[in-house]
C-alpha atoms as a PDB file:
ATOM      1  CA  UNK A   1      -6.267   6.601  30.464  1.00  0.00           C
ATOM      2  CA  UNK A   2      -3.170   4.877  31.196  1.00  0.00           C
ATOM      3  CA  UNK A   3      -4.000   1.477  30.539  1.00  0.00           C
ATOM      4  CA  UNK A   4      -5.680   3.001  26.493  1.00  0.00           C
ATOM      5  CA  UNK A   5      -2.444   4.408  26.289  1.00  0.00           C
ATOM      6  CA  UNK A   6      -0.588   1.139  26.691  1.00  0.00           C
ATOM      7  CA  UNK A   7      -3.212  -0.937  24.518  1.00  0.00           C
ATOM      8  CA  UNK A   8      -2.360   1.693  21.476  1.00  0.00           C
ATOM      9  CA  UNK A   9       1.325   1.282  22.072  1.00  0.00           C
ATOM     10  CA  UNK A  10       0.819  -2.387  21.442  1.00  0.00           C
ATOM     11  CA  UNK A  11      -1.286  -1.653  18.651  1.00  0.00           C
ATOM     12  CA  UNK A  12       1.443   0.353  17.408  1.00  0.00           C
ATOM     13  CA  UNK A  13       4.157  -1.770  17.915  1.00  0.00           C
ATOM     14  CA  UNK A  14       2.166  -4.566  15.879  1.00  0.00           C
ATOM     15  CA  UNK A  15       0.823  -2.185  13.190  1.00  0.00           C
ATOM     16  CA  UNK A  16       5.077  -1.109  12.492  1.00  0.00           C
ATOM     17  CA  UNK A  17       6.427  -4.563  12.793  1.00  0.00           C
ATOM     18  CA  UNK A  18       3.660  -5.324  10.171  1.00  0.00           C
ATOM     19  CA  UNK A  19       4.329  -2.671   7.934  1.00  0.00           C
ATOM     20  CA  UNK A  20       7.687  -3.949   7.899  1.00  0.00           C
ATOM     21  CA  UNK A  21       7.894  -7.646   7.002  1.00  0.00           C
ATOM     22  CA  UNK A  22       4.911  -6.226   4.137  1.00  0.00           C
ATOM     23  CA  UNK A  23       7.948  -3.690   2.924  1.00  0.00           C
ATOM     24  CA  UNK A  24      10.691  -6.783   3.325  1.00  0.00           C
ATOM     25  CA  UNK A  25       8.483  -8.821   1.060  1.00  0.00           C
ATOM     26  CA  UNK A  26       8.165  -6.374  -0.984  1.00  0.00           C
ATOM     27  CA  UNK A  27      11.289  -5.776  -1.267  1.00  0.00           C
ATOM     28  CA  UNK A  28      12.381  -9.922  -1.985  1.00  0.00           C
ATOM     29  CA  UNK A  29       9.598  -9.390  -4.291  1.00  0.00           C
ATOM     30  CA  UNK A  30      10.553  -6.895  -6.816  1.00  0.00           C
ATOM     31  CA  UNK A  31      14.342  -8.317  -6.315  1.00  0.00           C
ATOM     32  CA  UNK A  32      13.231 -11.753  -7.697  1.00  0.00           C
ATOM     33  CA  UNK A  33      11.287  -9.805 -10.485  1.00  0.00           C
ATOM     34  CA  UNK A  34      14.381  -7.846 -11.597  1.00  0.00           C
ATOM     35  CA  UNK A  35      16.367 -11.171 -11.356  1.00  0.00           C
ATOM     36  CA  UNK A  36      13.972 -13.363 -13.210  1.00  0.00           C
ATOM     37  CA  UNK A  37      12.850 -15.632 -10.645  1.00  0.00           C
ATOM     38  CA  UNK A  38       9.632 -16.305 -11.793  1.00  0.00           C
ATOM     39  CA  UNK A  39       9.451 -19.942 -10.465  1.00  0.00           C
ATOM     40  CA  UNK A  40       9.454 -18.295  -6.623  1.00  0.00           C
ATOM     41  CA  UNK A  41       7.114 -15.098  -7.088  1.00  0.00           C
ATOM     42  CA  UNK A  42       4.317 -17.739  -6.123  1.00  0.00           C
ATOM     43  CA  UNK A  43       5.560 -17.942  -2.823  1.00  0.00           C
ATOM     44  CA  UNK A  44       6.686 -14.365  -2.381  1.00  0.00           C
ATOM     45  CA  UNK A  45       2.897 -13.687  -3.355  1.00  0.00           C
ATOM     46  CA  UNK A  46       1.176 -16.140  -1.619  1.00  0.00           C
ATOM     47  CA  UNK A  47       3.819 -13.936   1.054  1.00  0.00           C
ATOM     48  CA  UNK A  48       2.451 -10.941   0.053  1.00  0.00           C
ATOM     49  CA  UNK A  49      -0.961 -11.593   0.646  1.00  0.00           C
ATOM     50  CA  UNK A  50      -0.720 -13.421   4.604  1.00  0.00           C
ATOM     51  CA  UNK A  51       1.225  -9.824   5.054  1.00  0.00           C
ATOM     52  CA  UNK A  52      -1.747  -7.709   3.504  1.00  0.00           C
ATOM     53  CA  UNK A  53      -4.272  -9.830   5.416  1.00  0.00           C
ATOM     54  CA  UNK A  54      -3.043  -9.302   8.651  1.00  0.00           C
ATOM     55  CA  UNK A  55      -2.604  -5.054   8.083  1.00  0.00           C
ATOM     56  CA  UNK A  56      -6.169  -5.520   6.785  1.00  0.00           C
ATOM     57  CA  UNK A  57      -7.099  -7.183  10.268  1.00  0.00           C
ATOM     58  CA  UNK A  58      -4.584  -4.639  12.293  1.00  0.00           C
ATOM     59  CA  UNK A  59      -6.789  -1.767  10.559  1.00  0.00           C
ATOM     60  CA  UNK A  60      -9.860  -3.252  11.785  1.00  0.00           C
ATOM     61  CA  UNK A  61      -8.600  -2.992  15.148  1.00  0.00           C
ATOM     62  CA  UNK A  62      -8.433   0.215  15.673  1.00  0.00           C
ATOM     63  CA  UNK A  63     -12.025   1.383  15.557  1.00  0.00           C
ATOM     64  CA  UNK A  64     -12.054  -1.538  18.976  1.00  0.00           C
ATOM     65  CA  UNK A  65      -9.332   0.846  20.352  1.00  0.00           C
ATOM     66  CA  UNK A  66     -11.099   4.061  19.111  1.00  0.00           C
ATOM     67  CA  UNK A  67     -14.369   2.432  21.127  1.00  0.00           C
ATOM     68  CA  UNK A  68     -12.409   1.991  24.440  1.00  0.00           C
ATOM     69  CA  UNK A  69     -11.711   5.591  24.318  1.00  0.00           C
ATOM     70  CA  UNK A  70     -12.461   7.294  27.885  1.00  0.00           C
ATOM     71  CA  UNK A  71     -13.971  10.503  27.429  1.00  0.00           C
ATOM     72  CA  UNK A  72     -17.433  10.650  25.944  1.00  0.00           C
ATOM     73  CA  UNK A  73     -16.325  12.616  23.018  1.00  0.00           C
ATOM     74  CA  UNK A  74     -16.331  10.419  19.842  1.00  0.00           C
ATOM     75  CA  UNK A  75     -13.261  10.217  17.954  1.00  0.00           C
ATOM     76  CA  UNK A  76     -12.376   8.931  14.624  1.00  0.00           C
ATOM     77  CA  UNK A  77      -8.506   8.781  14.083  1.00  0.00           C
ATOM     78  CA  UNK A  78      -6.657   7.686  16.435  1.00  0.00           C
ATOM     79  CA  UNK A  79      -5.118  11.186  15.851  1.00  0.00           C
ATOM     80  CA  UNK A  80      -7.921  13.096  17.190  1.00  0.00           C
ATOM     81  CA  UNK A  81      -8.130  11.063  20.174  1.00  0.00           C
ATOM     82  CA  UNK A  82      -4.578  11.654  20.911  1.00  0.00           C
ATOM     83  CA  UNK A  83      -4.941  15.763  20.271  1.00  0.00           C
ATOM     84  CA  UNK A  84      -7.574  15.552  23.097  1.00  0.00           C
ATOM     85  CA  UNK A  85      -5.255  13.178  25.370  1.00  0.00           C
ATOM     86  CA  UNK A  86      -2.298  16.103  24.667  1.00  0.00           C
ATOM     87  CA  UNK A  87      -4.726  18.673  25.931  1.00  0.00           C
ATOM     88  CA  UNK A  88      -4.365  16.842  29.464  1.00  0.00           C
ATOM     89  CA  UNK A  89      -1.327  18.325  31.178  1.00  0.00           C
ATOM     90  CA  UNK A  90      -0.851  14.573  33.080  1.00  0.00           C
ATOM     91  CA  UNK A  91      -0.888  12.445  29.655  1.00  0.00           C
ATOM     92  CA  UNK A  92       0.928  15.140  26.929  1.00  0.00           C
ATOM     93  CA  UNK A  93       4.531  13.646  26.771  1.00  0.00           C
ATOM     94  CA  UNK A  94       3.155  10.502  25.894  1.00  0.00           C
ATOM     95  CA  UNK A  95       0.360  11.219  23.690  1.00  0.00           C
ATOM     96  CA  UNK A  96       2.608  13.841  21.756  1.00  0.00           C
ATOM     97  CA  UNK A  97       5.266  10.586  21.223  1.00  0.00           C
ATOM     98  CA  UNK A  98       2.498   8.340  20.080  1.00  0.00           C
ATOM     99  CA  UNK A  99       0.997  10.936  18.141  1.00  0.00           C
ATOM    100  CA  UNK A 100       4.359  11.232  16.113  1.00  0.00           C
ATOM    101  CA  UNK A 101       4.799   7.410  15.905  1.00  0.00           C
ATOM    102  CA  UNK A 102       1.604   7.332  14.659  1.00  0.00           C
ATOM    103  CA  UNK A 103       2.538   9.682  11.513  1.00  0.00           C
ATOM    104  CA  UNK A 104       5.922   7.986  11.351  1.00  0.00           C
ATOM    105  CA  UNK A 105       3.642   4.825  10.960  1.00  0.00           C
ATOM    106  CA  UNK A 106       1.330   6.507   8.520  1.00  0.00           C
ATOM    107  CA  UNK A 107       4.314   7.436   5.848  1.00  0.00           C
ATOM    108  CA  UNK A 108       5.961   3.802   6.494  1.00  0.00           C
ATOM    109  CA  UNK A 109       2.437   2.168   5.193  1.00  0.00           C
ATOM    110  CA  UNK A 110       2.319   5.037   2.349  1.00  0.00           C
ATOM    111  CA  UNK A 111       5.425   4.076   1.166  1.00  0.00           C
ATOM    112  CA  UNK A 112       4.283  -0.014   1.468  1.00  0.00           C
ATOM    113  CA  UNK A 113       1.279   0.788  -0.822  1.00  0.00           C
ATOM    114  CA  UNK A 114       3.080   3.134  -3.455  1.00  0.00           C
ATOM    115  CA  UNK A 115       5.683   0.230  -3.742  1.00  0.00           C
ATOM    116  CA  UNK A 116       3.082  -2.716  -3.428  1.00  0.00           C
ATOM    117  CA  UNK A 117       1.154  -0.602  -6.441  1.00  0.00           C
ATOM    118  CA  UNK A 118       4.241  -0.352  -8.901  1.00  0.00           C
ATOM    119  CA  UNK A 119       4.975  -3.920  -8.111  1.00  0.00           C
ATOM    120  CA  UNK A 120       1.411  -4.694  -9.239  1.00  0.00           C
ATOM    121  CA  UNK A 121       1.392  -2.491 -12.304  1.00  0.00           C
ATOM    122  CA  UNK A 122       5.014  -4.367 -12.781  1.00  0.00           C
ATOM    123  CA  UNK A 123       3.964  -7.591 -13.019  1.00  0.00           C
ATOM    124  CA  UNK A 124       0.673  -7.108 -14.717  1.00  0.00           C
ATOM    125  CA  UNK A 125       3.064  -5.724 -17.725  1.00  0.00           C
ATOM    126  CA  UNK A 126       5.347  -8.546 -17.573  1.00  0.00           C
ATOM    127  CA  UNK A 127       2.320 -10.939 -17.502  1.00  0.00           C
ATOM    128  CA  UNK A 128       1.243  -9.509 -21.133  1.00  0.00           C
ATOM    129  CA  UNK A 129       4.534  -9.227 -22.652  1.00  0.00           C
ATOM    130  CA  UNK A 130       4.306 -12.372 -24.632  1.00  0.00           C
ATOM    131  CA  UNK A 131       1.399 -10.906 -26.034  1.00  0.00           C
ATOM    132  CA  UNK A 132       2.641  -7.365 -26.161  1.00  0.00           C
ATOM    133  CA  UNK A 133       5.416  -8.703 -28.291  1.00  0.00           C
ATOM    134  CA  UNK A 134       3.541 -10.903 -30.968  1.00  0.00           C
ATOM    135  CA  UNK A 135       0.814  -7.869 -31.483  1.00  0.00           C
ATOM    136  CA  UNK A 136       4.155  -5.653 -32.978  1.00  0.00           C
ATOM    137  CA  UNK A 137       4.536  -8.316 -35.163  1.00  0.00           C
ATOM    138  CA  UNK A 138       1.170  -8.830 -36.695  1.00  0.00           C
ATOM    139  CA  UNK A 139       0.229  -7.267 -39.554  1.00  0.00           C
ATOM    140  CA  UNK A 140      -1.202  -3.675 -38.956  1.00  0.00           C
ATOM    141  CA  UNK A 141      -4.659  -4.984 -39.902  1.00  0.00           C
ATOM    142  CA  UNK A 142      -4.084  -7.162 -36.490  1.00  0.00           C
ATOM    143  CA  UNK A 143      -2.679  -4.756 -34.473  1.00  0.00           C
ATOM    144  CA  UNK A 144      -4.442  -3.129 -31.181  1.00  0.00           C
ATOM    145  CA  UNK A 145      -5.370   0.225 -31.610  1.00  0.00           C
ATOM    146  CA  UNK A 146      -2.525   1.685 -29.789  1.00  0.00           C
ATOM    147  CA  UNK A 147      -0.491   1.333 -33.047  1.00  0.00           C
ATOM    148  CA  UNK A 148      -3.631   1.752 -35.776  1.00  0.00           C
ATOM    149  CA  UNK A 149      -2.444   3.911 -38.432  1.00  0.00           C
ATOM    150  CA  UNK A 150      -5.651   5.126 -39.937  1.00  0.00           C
ATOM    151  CA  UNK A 151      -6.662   8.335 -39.842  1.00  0.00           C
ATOM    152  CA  UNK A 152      -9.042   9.025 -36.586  1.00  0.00           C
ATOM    153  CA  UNK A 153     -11.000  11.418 -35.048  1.00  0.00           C
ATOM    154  CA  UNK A 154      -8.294  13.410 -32.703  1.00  0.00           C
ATOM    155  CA  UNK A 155      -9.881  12.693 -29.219  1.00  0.00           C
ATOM    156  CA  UNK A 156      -7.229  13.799 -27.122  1.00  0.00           C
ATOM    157  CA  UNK A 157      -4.791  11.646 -25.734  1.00  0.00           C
ATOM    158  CA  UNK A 158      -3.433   9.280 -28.225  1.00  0.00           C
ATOM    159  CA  UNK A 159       0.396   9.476 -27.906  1.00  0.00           C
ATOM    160  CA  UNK A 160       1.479   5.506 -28.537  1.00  0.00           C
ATOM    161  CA  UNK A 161      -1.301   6.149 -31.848  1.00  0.00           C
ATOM    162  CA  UNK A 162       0.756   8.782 -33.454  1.00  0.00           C
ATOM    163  CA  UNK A 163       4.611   7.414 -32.573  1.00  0.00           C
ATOM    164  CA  UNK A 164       3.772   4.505 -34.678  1.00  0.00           C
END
């Protein structure tokens, strides 16, 4: 048990540090957005992905360490496995520590994704704003639908369609 213990502090240790260089390019990322570095996002992207890649291969690890698991129950979070470690009197201190780090872990890579999803959404927006832009301008026979002006069926929704 001790030496399972040890292999998912390691896995822990790598799973956090990875979570945070994704967060600090992240971060860089969304700085050189809101400074207009556009030239450089390539490389904070190109970044971005080595970071996502190796959480992608981190995450894949853990059904190895879920395998290696002593007792012949089968487990399938890394959370259950450590409820039944807490349950032995010898092994609680640490399981109860890893089991926290584990859920300190969890919100850190939350928190990478929500930010890593309103980056996305970000740039997709600033992508199309060229285009965004010279569709107000057209004539309203030319315009997207967002800002048609004839009368439609009201199918819910619709709010951009009646501010114009």
């Amino acid at each position: 048990m001790d030496a399972w213990l040890k292999q998912l502090k390691l896995y822990l240790d790598q799973l956090e540090a990875t979570a945070g260089e994704l967060q600090a390019t992240i971060d860089t990322t969304r700085k050189l957005t809101r400074d207009g570095a556009f030239a450089t996002l390539t490389e904070a992207n190109a970044s971005l992905q080595a970071g996502l890649t190796a959480m992608e291969q981190l995450l894949e690890q853990r059904r190895g360490l879920l395998d290696k698991f002593p007792p012949p129950e089968q487990c399938y979070s890394l959370r259950d496995a450590l409820r039944i470690v807490a349950g032995q009197s010898a092994h609680r201190a640490v399981a109860q520590a890893l089991q926290s780090r584990c859920e300190r872990i969890e919100r850190q890579i939350d928190g990478v994704r929500e930010d890593s999803l309103s980056l996305f959404v970000c740039h997709y927006h600033l992508a199309d704003t060229a285009t965004h832009f010279l569709q107000l301008l057209f004539p309203d026979r030319l315009r997207s639908e967002t800002y048609d002006r004839e009368t439609r069926i009201d199918q819910g929704g619709g709010l951009l369609d009646k501010s114009a």
